[in-house]
C-alpha atoms as a PDB file:
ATOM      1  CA  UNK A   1     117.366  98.059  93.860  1.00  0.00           C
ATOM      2  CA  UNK A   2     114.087  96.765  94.369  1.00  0.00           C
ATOM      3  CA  UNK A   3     114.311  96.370  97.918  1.00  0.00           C
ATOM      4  CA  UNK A   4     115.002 100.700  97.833  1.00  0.00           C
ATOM      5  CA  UNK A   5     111.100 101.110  96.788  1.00  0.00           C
ATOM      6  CA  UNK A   6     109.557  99.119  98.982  1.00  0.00           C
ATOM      7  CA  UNK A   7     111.847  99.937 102.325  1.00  0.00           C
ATOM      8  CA  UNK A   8     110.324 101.728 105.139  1.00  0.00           C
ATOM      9  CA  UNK A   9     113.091 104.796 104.326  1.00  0.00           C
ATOM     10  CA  UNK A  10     111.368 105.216 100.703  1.00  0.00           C
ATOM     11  CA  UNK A  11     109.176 108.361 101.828  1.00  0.00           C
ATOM     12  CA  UNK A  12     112.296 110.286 103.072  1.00  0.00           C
ATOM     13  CA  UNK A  13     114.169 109.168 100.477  1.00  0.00           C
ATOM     14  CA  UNK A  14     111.815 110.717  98.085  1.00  0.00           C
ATOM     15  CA  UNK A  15     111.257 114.031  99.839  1.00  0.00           C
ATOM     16  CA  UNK A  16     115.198 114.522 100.181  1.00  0.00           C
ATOM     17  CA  UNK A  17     115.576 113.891  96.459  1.00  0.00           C
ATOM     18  CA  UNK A  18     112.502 116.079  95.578  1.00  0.00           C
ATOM     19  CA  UNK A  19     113.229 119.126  97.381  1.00  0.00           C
ATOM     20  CA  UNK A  20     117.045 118.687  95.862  1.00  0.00           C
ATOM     21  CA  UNK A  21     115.746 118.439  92.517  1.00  0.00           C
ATOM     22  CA  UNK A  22     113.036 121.491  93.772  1.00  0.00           C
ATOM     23  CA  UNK A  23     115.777 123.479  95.050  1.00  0.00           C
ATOM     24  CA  UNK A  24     118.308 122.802  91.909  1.00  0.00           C
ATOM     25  CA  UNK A  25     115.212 123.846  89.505  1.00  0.00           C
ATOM     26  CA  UNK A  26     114.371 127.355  91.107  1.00  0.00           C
ATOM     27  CA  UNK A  27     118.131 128.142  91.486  1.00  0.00           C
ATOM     28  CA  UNK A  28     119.080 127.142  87.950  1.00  0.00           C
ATOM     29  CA  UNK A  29     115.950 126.755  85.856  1.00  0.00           C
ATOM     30  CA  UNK A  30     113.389 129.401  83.849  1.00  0.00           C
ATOM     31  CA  UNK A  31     109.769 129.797  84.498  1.00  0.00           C
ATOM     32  CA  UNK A  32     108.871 126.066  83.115  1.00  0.00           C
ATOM     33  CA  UNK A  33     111.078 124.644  85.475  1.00  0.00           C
ATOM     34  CA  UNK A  34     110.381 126.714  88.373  1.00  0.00           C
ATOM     35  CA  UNK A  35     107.183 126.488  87.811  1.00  0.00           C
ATOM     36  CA  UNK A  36     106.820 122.425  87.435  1.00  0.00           C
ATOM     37  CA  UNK A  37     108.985 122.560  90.680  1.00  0.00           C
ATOM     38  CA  UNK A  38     106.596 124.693  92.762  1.00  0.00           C
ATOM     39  CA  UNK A  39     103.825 122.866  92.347  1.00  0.00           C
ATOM     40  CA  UNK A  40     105.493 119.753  93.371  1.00  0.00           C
ATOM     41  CA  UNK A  41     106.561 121.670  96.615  1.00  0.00           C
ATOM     42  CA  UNK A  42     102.768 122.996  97.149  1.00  0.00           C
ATOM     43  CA  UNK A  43     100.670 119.893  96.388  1.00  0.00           C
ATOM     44  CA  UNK A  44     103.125 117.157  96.741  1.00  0.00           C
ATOM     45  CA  UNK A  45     105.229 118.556 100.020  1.00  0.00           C
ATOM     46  CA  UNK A  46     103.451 120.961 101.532  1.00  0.00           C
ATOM     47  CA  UNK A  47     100.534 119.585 101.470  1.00  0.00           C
ATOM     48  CA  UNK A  48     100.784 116.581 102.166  1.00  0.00           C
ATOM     49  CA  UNK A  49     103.181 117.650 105.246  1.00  0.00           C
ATOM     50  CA  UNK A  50     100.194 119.990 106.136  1.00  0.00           C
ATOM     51  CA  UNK A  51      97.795 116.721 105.932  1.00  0.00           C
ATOM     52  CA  UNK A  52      99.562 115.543 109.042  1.00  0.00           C
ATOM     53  CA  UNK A  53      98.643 118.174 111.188  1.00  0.00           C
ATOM     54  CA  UNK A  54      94.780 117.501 110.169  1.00  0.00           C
ATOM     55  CA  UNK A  55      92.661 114.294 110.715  1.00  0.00           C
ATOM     56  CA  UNK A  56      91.304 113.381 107.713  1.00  0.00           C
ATOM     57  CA  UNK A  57      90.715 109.556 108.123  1.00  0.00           C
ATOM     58  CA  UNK A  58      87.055 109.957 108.459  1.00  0.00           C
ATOM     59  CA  UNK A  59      86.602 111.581 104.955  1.00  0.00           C
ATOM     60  CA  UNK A  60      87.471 108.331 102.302  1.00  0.00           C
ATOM     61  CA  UNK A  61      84.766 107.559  99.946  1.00  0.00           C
ATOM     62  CA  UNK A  62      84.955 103.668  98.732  1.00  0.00           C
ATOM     63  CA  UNK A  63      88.606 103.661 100.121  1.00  0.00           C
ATOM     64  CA  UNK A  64      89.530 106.273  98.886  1.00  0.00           C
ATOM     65  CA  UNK A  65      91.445 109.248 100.426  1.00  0.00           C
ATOM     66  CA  UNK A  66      89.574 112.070  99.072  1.00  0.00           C
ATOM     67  CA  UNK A  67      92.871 114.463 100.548  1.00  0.00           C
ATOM     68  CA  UNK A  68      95.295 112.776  98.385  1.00  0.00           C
ATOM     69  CA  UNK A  69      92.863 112.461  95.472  1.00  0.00           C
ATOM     70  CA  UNK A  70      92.441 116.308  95.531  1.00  0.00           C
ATOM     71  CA  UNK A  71      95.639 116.950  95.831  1.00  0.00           C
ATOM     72  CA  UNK A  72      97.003 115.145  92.773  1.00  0.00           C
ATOM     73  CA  UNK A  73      93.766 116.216  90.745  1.00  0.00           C
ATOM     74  CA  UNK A  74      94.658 119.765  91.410  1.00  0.00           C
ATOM     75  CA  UNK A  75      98.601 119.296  90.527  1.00  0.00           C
ATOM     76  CA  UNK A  76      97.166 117.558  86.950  1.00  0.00           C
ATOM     77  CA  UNK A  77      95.412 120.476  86.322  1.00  0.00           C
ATOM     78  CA  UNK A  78      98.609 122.738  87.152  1.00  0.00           C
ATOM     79  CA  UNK A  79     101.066 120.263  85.275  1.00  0.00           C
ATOM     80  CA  UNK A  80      98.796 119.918  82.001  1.00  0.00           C
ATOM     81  CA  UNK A  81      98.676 123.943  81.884  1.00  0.00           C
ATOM     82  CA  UNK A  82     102.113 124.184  82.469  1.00  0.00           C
ATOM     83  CA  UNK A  83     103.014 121.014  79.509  1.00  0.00           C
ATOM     84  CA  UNK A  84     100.401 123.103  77.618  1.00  0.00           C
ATOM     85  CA  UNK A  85     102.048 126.439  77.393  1.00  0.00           C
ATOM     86  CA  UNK A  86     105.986 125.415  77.804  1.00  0.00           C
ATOM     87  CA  UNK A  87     108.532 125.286  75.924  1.00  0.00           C
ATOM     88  CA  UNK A  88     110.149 122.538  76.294  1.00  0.00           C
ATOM     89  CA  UNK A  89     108.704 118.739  76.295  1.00  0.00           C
ATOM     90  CA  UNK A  90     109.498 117.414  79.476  1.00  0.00           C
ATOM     91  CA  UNK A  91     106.181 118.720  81.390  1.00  0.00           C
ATOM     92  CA  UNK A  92     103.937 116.952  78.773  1.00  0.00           C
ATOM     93  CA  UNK A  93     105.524 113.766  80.422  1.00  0.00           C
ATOM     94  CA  UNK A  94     105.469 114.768  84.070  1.00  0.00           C
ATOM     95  CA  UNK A  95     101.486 115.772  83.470  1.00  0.00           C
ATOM     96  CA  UNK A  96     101.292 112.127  81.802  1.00  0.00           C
ATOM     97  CA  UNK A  97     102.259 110.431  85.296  1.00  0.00           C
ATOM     98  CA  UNK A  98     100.129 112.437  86.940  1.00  0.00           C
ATOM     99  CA  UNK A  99      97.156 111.413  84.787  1.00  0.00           C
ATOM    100  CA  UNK A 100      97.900 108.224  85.511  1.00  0.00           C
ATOM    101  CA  UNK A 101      98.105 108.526  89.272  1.00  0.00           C
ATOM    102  CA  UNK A 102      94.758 110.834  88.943  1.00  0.00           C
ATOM    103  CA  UNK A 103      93.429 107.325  87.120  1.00  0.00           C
ATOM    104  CA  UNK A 104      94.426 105.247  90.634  1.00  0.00           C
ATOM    105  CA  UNK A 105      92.177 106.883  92.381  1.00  0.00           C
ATOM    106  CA  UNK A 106      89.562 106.516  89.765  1.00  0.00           C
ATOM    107  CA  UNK A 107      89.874 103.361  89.848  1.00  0.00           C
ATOM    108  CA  UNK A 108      90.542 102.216  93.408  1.00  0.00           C
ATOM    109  CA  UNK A 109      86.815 104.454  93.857  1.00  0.00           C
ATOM    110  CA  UNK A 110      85.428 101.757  91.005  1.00  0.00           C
ATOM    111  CA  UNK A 111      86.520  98.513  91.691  1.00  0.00           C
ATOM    112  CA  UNK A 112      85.571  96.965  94.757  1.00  0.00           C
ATOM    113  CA  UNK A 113      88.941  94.307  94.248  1.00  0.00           C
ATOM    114  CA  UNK A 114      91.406  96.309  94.069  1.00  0.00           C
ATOM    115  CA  UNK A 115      94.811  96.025  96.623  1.00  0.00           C
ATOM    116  CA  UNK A 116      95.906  98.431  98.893  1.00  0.00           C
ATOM    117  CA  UNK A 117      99.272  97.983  98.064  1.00  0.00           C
ATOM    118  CA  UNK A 118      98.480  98.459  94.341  1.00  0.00           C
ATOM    119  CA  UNK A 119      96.761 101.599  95.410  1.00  0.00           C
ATOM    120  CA  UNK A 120      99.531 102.933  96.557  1.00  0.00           C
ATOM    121  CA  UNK A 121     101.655 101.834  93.707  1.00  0.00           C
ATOM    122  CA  UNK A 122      99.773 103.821  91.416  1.00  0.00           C
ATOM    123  CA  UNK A 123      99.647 106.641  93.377  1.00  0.00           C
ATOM    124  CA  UNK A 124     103.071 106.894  94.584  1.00  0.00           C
ATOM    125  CA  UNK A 125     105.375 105.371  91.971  1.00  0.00           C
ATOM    126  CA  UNK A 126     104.999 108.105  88.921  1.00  0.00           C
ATOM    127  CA  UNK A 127     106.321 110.906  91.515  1.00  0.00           C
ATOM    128  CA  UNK A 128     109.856 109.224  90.874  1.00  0.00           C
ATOM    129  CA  UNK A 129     109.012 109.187  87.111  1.00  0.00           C
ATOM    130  CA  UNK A 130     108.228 113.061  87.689  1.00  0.00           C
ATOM    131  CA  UNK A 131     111.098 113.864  89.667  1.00  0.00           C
ATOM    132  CA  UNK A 132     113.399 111.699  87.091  1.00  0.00           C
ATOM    133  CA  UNK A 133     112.035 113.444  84.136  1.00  0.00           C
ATOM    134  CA  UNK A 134     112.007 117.190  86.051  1.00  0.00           C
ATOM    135  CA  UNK A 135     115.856 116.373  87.017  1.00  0.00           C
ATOM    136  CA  UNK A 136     116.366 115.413  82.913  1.00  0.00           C
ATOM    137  CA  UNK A 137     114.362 118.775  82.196  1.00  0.00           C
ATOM    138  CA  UNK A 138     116.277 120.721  84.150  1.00  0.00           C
ATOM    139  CA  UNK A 139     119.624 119.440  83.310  1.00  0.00           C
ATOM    140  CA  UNK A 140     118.972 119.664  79.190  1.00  0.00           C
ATOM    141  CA  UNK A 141     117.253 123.152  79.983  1.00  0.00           C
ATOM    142  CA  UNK A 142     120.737 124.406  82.009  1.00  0.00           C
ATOM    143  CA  UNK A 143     122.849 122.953  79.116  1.00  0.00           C
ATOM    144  CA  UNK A 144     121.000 123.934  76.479  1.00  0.00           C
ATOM    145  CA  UNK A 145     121.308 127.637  77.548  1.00  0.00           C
ATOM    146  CA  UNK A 146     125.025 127.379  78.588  1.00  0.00           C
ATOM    147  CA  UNK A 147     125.365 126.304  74.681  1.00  0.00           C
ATOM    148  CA  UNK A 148     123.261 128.420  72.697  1.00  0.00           C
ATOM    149  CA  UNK A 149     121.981 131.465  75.083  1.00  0.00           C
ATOM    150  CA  UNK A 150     118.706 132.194  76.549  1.00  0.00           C
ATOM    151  CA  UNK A 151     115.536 130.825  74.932  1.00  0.00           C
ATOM    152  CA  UNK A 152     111.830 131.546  75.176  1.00  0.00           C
ATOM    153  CA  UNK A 153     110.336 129.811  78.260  1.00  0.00           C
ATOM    154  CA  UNK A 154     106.528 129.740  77.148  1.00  0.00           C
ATOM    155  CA  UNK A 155     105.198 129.010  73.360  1.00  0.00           C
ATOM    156  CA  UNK A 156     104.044 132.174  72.154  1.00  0.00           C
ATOM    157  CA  UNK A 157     100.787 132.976  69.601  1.00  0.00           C
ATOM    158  CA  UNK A 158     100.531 135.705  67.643  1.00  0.00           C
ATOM    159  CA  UNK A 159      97.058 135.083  65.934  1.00  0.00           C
ATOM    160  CA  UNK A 160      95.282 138.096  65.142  1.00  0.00           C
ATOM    161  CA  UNK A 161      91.869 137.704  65.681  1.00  0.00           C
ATOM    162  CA  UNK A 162      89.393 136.038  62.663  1.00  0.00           C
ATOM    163  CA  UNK A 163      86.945 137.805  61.190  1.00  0.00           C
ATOM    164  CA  UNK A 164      83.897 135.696  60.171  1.00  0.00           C
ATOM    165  CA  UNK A 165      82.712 138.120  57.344  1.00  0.00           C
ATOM    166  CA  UNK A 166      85.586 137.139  54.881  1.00  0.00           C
ATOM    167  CA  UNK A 167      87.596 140.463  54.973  1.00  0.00           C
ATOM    168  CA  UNK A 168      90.649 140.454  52.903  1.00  0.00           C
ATOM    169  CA  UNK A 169      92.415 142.397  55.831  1.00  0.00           C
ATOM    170  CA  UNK A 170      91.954 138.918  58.082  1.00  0.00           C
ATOM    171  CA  UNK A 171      95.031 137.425  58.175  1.00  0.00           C
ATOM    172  CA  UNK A 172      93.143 134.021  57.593  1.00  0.00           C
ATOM    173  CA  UNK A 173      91.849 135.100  54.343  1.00  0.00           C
ATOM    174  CA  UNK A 174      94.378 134.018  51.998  1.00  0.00           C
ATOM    175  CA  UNK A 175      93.934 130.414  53.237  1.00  0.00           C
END
């Protein structure tokens, strides 16, 4: 199984599993899910497809690729509003692997020591974490529904504005 990750067929093998599990969550999913699974297409497909057609090996600052870094910092940002807002708890975990491959670069920019190969590690192993936990999503969200009916995507408020001057019409005065 081992061997799998580190072959030279790993990169295809990923992008054929993500844009199944991409495809699978904007046929059958709600806005969380399709949502999760376009930025994955944009910043982690796309984007990195579109990185081949530009030379960018002259921008790296201490080793590291300031593309990439960019990249994932922008699909954090995406994935922790999305985990923020959605119903459901799988997004809170795909932002959490992204944090931590956010942290790689962070770190391969700080330490002077650190391997290439770990580098990459941290960069590239939480995508199959993501994808994993995006198929899981996905496949609770689509059974969940067949089961009990449609459910609210998003988490809703409905605060009514606070009044600071203590009026017994505030809806936060009988606290």
């Amino acid at each position: 199984m081992l061997e799998l990750f580190a072959s030279e067929y790993r990169a295809v093998l990923q992008d054929v599993l993500a844009l199944f599990v991409i495809t699978s969550a904007l046929i059958w999913g709600s806005a969380p899910e399709r949502a999760v699974a376009l930025v994955w297409l944009i910043f982690c497909e796309l984007a990195i497809w579109a990185n081949g057609f530009i030379d960018t090996d002259g921008y790296q600052l201490n080793n590291v690729d300031i593309f990439l870094a960019t990249m994932d910092i922008l699909a954090g940002v995406c994935w922790i509003g999305i985990a923020l807002y959605a119903n459901r708890n799988y997004p809170l975990w795909i932002a959490g692997m992204q944090v931590l491959a956010m942290t790689a670069h962070l770190a391969r920019g700080l330490a002077e020591t650190i391997s290439p190969v770990a580098y990459i590690t941290m960069v590239v192993a939480p995508g199959w974490f993501q994808l994993f936990f995006l198929a899981i999503g996905l496949s609770r969200h689509v059974l969940r529904k067949k089961k009990y009916g449609s459910y609210r995507d998003w988490r809703v408020t409905n605060r009514q504005p606070w009044t600071p001057n203590g009026d017994l019409s505030s809806p936060r005065a009988n606290v």
